[in-house]
Protein backbone atom coordinates (compact mmCIF):
# COMPACT_ATOMS: atom_id res chain seq x y z
CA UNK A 1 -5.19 -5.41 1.63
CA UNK A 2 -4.13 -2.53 3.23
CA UNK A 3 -0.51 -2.54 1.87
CA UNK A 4 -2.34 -2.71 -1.34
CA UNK A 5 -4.24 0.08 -0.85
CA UNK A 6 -1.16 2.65 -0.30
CA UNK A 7 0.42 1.54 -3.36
CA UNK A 8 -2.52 2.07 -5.09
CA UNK A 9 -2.89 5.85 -3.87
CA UNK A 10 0.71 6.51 -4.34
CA UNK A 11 0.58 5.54 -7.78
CA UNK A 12 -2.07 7.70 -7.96
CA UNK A 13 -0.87 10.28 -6.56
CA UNK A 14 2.36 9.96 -8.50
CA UNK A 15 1.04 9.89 -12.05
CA UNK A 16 -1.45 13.18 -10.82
CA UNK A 17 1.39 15.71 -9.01
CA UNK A 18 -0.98 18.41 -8.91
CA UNK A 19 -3.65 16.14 -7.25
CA UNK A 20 -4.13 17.05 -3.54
CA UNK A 21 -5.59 14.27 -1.27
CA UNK A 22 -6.17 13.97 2.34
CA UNK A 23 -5.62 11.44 4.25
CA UNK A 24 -6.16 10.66 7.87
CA UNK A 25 -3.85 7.88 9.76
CA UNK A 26 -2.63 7.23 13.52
CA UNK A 27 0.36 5.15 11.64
CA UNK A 28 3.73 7.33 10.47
CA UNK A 29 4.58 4.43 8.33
CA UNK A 30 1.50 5.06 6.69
CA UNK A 31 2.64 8.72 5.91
CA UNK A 32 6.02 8.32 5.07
CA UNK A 33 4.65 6.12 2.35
CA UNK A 34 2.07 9.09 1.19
CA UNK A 35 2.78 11.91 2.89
CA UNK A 36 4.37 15.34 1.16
CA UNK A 37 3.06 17.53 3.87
CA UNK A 38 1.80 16.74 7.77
CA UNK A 39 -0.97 17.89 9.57
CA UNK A 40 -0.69 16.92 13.05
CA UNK A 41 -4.08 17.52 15.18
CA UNK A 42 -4.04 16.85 19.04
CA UNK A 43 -6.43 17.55 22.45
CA UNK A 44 -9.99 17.65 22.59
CA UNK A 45 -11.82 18.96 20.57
CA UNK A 46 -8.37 18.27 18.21
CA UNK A 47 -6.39 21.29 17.26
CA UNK A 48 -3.89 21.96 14.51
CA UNK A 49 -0.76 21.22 16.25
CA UNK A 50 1.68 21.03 13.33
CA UNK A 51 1.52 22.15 9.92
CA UNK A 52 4.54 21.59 7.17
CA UNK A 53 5.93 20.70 4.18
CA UNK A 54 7.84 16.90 4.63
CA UNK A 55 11.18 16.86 3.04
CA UNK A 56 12.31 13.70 4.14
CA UNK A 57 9.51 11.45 4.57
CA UNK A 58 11.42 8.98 6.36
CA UNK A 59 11.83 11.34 9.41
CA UNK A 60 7.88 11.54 9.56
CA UNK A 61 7.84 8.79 12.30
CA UNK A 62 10.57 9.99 14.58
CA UNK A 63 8.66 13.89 13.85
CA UNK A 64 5.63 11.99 15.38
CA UNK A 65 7.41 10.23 17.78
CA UNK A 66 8.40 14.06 18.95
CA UNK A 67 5.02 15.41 18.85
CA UNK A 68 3.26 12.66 21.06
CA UNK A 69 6.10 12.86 23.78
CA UNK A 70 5.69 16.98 23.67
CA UNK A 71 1.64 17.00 23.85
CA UNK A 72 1.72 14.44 26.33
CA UNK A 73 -0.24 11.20 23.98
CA UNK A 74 -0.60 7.83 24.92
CA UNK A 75 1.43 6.22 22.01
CA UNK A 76 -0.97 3.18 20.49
């Protein structure tokens, strides 16, 4: 269901390119599949940790991978 789901919003999002969306995941895969930009929000409360355009969006998990090693969070 879920892999359903984020083909569903990509097409979406593909066949709208000036449609912004936001979505909120603890999986990269699941942003490399949707993902043109990355928020990355960390401690508590959660602060903006990392803000950017994604060029490649296969390099989103190994850019999370790099966050969560740097801020010190228990990878899930």
């Amino acid at each position: 269901m879920a892999s359903e789901l984020k083909t569903l919003i990509a097409g979406i999002l593909d066949a709208n390119a000036s449609m912004a969306m936001i979505c909120v995941t603890h999986d990269g895969r699941d942003a490399e599949i949707l993902a043109n930009r990355l928020w990355y929000l960390d401690g508590s409360p959660a602060q903006l940790q990392w803000d950017d355009a994604i060029g490649e969006p296969s390099l989103i998990s190994d850019l999370l991978g790099k966050l969560r090693d740097s801020e010190g969070v228990d990878l899930v």
